[in-house]
Protein backbone atom coordinates (compact mmCIF):
# COMPACT_ATOMS: atom_id res chain seq x y z
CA UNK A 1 130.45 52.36 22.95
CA UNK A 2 126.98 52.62 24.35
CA UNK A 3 124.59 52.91 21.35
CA UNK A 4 121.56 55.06 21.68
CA UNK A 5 118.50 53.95 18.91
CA UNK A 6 116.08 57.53 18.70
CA UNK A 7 112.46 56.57 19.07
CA UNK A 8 110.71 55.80 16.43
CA UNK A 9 108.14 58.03 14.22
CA UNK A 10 104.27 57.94 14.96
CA UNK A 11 101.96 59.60 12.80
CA UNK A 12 101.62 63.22 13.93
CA UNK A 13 105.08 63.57 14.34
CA UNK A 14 107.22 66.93 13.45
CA UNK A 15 110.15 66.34 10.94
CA UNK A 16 112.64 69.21 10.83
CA UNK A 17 114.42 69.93 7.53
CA UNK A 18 117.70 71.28 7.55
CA UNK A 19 120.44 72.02 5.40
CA UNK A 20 123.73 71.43 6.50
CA UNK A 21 125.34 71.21 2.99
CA UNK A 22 123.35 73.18 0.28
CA UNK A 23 119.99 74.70 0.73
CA UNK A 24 116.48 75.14 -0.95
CA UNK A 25 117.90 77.26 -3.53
CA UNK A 26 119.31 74.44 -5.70
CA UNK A 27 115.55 72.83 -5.88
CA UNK A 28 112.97 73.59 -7.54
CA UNK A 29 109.59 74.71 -5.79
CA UNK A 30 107.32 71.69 -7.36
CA UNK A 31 110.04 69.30 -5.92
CA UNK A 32 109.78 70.96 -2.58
CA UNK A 33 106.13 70.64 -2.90
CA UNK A 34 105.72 67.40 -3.72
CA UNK A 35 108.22 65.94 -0.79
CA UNK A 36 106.17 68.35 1.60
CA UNK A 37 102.70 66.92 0.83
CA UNK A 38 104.36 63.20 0.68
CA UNK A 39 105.43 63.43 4.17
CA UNK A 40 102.32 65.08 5.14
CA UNK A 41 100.27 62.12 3.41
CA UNK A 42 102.35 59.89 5.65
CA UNK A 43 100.73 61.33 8.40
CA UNK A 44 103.88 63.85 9.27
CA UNK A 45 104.17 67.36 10.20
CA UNK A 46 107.22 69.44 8.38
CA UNK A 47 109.26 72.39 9.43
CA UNK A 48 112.13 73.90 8.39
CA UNK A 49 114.92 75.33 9.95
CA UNK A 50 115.67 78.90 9.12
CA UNK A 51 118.78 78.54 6.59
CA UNK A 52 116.87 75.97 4.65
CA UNK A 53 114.50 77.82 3.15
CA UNK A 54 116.95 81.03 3.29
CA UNK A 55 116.97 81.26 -1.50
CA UNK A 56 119.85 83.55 -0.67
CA UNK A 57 121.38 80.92 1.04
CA UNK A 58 125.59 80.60 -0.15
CA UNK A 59 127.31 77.76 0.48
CA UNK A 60 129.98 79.34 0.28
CA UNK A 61 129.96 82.30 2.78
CA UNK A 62 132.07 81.18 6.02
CA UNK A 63 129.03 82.88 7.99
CA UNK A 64 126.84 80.10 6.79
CA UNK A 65 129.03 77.44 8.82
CA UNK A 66 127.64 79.03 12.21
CA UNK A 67 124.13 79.41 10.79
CA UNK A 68 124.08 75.66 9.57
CA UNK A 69 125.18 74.23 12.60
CA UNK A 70 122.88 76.61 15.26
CA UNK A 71 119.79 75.20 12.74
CA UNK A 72 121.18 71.50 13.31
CA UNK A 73 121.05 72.19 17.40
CA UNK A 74 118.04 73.73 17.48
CA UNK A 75 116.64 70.97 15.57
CA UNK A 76 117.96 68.68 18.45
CA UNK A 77 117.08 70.77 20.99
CA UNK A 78 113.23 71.32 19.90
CA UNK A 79 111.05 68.89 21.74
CA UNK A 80 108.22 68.90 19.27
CA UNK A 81 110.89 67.53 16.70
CA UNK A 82 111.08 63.97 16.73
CA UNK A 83 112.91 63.44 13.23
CA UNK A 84 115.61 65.55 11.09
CA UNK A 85 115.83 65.27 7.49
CA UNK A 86 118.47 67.38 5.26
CA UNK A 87 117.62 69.21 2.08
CA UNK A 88 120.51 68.08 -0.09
CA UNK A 89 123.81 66.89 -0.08
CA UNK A 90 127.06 69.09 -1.03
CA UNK A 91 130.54 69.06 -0.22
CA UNK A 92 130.76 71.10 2.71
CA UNK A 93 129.18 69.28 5.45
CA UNK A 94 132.17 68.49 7.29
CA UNK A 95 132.78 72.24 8.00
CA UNK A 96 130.16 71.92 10.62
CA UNK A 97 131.40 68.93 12.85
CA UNK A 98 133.72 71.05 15.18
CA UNK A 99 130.53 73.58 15.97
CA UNK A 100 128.28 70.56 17.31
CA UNK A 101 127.64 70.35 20.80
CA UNK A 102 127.56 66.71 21.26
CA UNK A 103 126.63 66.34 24.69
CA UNK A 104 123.54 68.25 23.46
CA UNK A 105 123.04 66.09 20.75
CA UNK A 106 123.18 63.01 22.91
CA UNK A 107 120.88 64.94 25.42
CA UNK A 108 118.30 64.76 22.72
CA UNK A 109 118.59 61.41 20.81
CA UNK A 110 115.87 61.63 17.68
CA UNK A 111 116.31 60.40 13.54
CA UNK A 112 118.83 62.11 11.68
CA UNK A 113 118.36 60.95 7.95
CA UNK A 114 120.79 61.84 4.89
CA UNK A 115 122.78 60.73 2.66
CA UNK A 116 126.13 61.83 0.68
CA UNK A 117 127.91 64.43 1.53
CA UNK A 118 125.56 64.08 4.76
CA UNK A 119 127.71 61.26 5.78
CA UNK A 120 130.32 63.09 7.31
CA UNK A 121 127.25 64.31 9.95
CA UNK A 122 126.03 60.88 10.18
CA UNK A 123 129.42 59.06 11.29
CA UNK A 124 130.67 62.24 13.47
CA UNK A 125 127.71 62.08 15.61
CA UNK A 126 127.82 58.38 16.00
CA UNK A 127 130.90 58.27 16.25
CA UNK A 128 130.79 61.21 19.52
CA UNK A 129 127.69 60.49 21.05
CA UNK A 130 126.70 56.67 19.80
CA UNK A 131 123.19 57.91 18.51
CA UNK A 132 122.60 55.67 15.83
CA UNK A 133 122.13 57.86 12.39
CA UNK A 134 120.69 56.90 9.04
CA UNK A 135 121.64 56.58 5.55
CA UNK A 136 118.71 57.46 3.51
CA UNK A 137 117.03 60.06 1.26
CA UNK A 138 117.17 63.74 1.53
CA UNK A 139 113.56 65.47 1.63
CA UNK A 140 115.04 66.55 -1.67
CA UNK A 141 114.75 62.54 -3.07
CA UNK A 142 110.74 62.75 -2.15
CA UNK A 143 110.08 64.97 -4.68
CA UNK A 144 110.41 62.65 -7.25
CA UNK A 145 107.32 61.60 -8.93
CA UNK A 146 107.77 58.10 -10.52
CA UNK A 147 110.10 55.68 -9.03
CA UNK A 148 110.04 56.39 -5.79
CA UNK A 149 108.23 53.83 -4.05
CA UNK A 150 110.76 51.52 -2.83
CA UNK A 151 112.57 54.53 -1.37
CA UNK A 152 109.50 55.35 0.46
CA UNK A 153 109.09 51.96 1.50
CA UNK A 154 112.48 51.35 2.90
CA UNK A 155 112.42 54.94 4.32
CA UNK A 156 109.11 53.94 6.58
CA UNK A 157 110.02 50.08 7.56
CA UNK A 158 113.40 51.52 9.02
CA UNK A 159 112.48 54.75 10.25
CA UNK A 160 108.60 53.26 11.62
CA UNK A 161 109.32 49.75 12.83
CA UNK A 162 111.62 47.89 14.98
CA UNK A 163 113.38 44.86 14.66
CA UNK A 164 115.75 43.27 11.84
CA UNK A 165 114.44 42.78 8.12
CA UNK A 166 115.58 41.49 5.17
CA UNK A 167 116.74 44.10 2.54
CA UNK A 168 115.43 42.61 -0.93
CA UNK A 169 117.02 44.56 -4.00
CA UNK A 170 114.40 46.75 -6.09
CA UNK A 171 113.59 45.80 -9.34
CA UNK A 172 114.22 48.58 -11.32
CA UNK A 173 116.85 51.87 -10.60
CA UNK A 174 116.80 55.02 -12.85
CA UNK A 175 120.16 57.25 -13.26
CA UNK A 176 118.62 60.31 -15.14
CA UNK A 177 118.07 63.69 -14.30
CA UNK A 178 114.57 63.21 -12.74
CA UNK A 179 114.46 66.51 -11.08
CA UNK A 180 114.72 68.42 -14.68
CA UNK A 181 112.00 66.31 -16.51
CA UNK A 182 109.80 64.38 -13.93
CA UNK A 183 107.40 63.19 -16.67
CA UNK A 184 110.63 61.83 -19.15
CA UNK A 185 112.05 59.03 -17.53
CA UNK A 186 114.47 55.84 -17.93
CA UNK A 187 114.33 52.71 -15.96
CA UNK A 188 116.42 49.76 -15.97
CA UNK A 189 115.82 46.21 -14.44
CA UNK A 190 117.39 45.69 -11.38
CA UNK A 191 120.37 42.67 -11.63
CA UNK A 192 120.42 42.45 -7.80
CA UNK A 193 122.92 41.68 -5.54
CA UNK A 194 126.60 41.67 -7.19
CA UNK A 195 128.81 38.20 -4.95
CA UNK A 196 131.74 39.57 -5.66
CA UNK A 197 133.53 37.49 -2.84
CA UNK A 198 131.83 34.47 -0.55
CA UNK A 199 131.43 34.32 3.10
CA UNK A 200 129.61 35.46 6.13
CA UNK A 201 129.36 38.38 8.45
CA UNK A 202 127.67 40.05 10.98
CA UNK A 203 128.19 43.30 12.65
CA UNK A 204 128.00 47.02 13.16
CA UNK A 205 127.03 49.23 10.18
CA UNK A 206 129.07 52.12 9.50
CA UNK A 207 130.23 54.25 6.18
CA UNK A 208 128.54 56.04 3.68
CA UNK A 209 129.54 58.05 0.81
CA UNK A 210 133.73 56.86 0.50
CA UNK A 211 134.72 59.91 -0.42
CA UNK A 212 133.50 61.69 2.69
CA UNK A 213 133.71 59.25 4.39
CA UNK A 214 137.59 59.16 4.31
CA UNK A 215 137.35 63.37 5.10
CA UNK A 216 137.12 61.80 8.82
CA UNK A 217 140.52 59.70 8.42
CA UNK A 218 142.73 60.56 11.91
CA UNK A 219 140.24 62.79 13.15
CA UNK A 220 138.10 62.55 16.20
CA UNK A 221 135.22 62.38 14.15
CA UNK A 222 135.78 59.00 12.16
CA UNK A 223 134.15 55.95 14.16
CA UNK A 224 136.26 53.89 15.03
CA UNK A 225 135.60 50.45 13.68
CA UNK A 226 134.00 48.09 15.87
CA UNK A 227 135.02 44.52 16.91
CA UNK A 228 132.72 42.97 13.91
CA UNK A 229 131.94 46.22 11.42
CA UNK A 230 130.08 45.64 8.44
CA UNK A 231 131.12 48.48 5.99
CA UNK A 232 128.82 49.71 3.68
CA UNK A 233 130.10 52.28 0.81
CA UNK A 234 129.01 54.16 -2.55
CA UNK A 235 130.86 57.09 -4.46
CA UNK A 236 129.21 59.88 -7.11
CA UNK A 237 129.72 58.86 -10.67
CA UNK A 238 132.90 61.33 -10.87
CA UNK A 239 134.17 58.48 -9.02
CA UNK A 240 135.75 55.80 -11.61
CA UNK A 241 137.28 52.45 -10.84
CA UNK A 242 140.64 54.00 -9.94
CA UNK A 243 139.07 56.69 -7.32
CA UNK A 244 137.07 53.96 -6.03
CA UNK A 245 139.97 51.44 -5.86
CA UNK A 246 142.39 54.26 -4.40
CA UNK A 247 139.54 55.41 -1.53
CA UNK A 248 138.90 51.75 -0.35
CA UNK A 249 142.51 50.73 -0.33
CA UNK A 250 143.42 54.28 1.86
CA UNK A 251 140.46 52.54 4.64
CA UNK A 252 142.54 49.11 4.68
CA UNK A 253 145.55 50.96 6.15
CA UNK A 254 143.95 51.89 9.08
CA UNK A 255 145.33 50.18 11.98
CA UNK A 256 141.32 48.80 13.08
CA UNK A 257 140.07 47.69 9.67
CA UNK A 258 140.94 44.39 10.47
CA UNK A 259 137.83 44.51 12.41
CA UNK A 260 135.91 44.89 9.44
CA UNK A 261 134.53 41.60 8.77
CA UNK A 262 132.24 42.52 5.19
CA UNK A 263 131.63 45.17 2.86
CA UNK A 264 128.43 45.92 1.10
CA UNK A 265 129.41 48.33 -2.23
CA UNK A 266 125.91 50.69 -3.00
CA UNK A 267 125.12 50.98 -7.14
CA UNK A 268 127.51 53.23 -9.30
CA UNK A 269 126.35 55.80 -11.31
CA UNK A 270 126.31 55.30 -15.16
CA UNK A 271 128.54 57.93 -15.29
CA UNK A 272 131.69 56.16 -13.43
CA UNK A 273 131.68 53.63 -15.63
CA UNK A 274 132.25 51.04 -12.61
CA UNK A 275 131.60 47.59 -13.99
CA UNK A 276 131.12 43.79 -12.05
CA UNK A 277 134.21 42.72 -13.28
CA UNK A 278 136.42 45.79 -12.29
CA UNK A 279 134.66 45.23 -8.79
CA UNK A 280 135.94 41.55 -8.97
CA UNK A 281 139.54 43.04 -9.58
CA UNK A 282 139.50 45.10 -6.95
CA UNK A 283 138.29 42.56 -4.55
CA UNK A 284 141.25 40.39 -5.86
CA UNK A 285 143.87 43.27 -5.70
CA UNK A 286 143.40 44.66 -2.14
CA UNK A 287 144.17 41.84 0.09
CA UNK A 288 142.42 42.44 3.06
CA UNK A 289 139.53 42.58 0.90
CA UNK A 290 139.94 38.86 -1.16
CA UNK A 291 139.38 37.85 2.79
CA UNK A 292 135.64 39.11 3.31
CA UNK A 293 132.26 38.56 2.02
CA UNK A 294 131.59 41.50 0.05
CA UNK A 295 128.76 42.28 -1.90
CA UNK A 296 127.66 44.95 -4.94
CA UNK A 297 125.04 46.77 -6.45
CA UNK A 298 123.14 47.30 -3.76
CA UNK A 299 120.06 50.51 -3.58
CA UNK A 300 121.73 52.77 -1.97
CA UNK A 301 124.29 55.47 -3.51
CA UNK A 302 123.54 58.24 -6.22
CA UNK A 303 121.21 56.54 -8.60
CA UNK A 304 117.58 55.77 -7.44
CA UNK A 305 115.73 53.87 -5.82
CA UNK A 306 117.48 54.03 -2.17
CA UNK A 307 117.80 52.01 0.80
CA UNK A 308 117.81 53.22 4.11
CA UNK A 309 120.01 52.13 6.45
CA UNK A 310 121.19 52.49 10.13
CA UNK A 311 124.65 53.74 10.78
CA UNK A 312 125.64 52.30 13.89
CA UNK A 313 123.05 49.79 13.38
CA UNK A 314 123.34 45.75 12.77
CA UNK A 315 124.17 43.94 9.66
CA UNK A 316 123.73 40.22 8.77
CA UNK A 317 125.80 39.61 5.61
CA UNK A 318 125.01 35.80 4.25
CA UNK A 319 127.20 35.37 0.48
CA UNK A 320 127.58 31.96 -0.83
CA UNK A 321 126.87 29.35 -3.05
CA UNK A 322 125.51 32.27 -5.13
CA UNK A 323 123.02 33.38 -3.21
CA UNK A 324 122.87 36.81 -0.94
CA UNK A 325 121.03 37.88 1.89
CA UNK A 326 121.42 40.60 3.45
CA UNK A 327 119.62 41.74 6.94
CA UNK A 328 119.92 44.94 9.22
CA UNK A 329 118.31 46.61 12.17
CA UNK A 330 119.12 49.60 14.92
C-alpha cells in the first residue's frame, strides 16, 4: 500500500472538531472551554463542524449517521483545515464507514486524531486510502486541568515534528472521573513498561481500541496486516481478563496475523481488574503470542495520561534482558 503522511501543523493552523460518535452534549461547557483556549494557546485556530456543537445532538437517531459523516467530508474537503480532532468517543462510529468517500478523503490527506471508539475511523481510512491516522486524545481529553501535560506533549512531538522518537512512559496516570471534579484528583506512579514476553520487532503500526477494532473483522474496512505489523491494543475497563483474552485470541485466527511480528498492550482501567500476571498468562496461553515481543502498560488506552501514536505509522519494539524501548514515527 502506498502510505500518505498529512503535513504537519504550523502555528496558525485551523483544527476542525467533529463528532463522529457522541457530540458536545455529553461535556460540560468549562471542559469545552478549557480544550478551546489550550489549542488556541498552542498557537491553533478551532472550528467545529455543525453536529458537534448541535446539544440536541442523538446518537441515536439514524438521521445523525448522514449528518456525521457529511461533517467528516467537509472537514476533508475544507482547505483552511489542516487537522481534525473528534469530540468524544462512543460506540457508534462504525455506522459511518460505508458513507465516506474515500477517494475524497485521499484527495485531501490532513491529521485525523482520536481515540476509542474513533478507531474504527482511524483503521477504515487507512486501511482505504493509506493516509496515515492517529491514536490520540479527543479535544474532549484537553479539557482536563491537572495531569495533562504529557498528553499535550506527546500530542505536539507527533502531530508537530517529523522523524522517529523514543516513547518514554509517564510517571504518573490517574483513572478517576476528572471531568466531574477537576480540582479532586488521584494519581498513581507510573511502573512503566510491563516485558511480558522478550524479543524484537519492527514494523507498521496498526490497532486501537480491541473491541472496535475487531467490529472491522472480514470487512473491507479492517487493514490488512502488513508484512512486519506491530499491533498496538487497549480495551475500556468493562473489559476483564476474559474479554481481553477472548478479543486478542479472535485477531490470531486471521489468516495474516502471522505477519504480526509484536504487540504493545495500552494501560487497563482500574475497573477491569487486568493484572501483570494475568497478562503473562495470556501471553503463555495464545500461542502465536508466546512467539513475539510484547509489551504492557503502556500510556495509551482509557486512563490518563495518553500517547499519541501513528496508525499506519512505524514501530521499533526492543524487549530484552529487562529492558524496553520502544520507538515510532509516520
Amino acid at each position: 500500500m502506498l502510505k500518505i503522511v498529512p503535513q504537519k501543523l504550523q502555528k496558525g493552523d485551523e483544527i476542525r472538531v467533529i463528532a463522529p460518535s457522541r457530540g458536545v452534549k455529553l461535556i460540560g461547557k468549562e471542559v469545552r472551554e478549557i480544550a478551546r483556549e489550550r489549542l488556541e494557546n498552542l498557537g491553533f485556530k478551532v472550528s467545529f463542524a455543525t453536529n458537534a456543537v448541535d446539544e440536541n445532538f442523538d446518537m441515536l437517531a439514524t438521521t445523525t449517521v448522514a449528518k456525521r459523516a457529511a461533517d467528516i467530508m467537509e472537514a476533508f474537503k475544507d482547505k483552511k483545515v489542516k487537522a481534525i480532532l473528534t469530540m468524544i468517543g462512543g460506540f457508534n462510529c462504525n455506522q459511518l464507514l460505508p458513507y465516506l468517500d474515500y477517494d475524497v478523503i485521499k484527495a485531501n490527506p490532513k491529521i485525523l486524531c482520536g481515540f476509542s471508539d474513533v478507531t474504527a475511523l482511524l483503521d477504515a481510512i487507512y486501511a482505504k486510502t493509506g493516509l496515515v491516522t492517529y491514536s490520540g486524545p479527543h479535544f474532549s481529553s484537553l479539557g482536563m486541568k491537572k495531569g495533562i501535560e504529557y498528553t499535550i506533549e506527546q500530542m505536539i512531538e507527533m502531530l508537530t515534528k517529523s522523524g522517529e522518537r523514543e516513547v518514554e512512559p509517564s510517571k504518573e496516570w490517574s483513572d478517576d472521573l476528572w471531568f466531574l471534579d477537576q480540582d479532586k484528583r488521584e494519581f498513581l506512579p507510573n511502573e512503566g513498561y510491563w516485558l511480558l514476553n522478550e524479543g524484537e520487532a519492527q514494523g507498521t503500526i496498526l490497532g486501537g481500541n480491541l473491541g472496535t477494532f475487531n467490529l472491522l473483522l472480514g470487512s473491507e474496512y479492517r487493514p490488512a496486516f502488513e508484512q512486519n505489523t506491530v499491533l498496538f491494543v487497549e480495551d475500556t475497563e468493562g473489559s476483564d481478563i476474559c474479554d481481553f483474552m477472548r478479543n486478542l485470541t479472535a485477531l490470531t485466527y486471521q489468516p495474516d496475523f502471522a505477519k504480526v511480528k509484536g504487540i504493545v498492550i495500552g494501560r487497563f482501567q482500574k475497573g477491569s481488574k487486568v493484572t501483570r500476571e494475568q497478562l503473562e498468562y495470556v501471553v503463555r496461553a495464545v500461542e502465536p503470542l508466546s512467539k513475539l515481543p510484547v509489551i504492557a502498560n503502556a500510556d495509551f488506552g482509557h486512563s490518563t495520561p495518553l500517547m499519541t501514536f501513528p496508525i499506519g505509522g512505524e514501530a521499533s519494539l526492543t524487549a530484552k534482558d529487562g529492558k524496553v524501548s520502544l520507538r515510532i514515527k509516520d
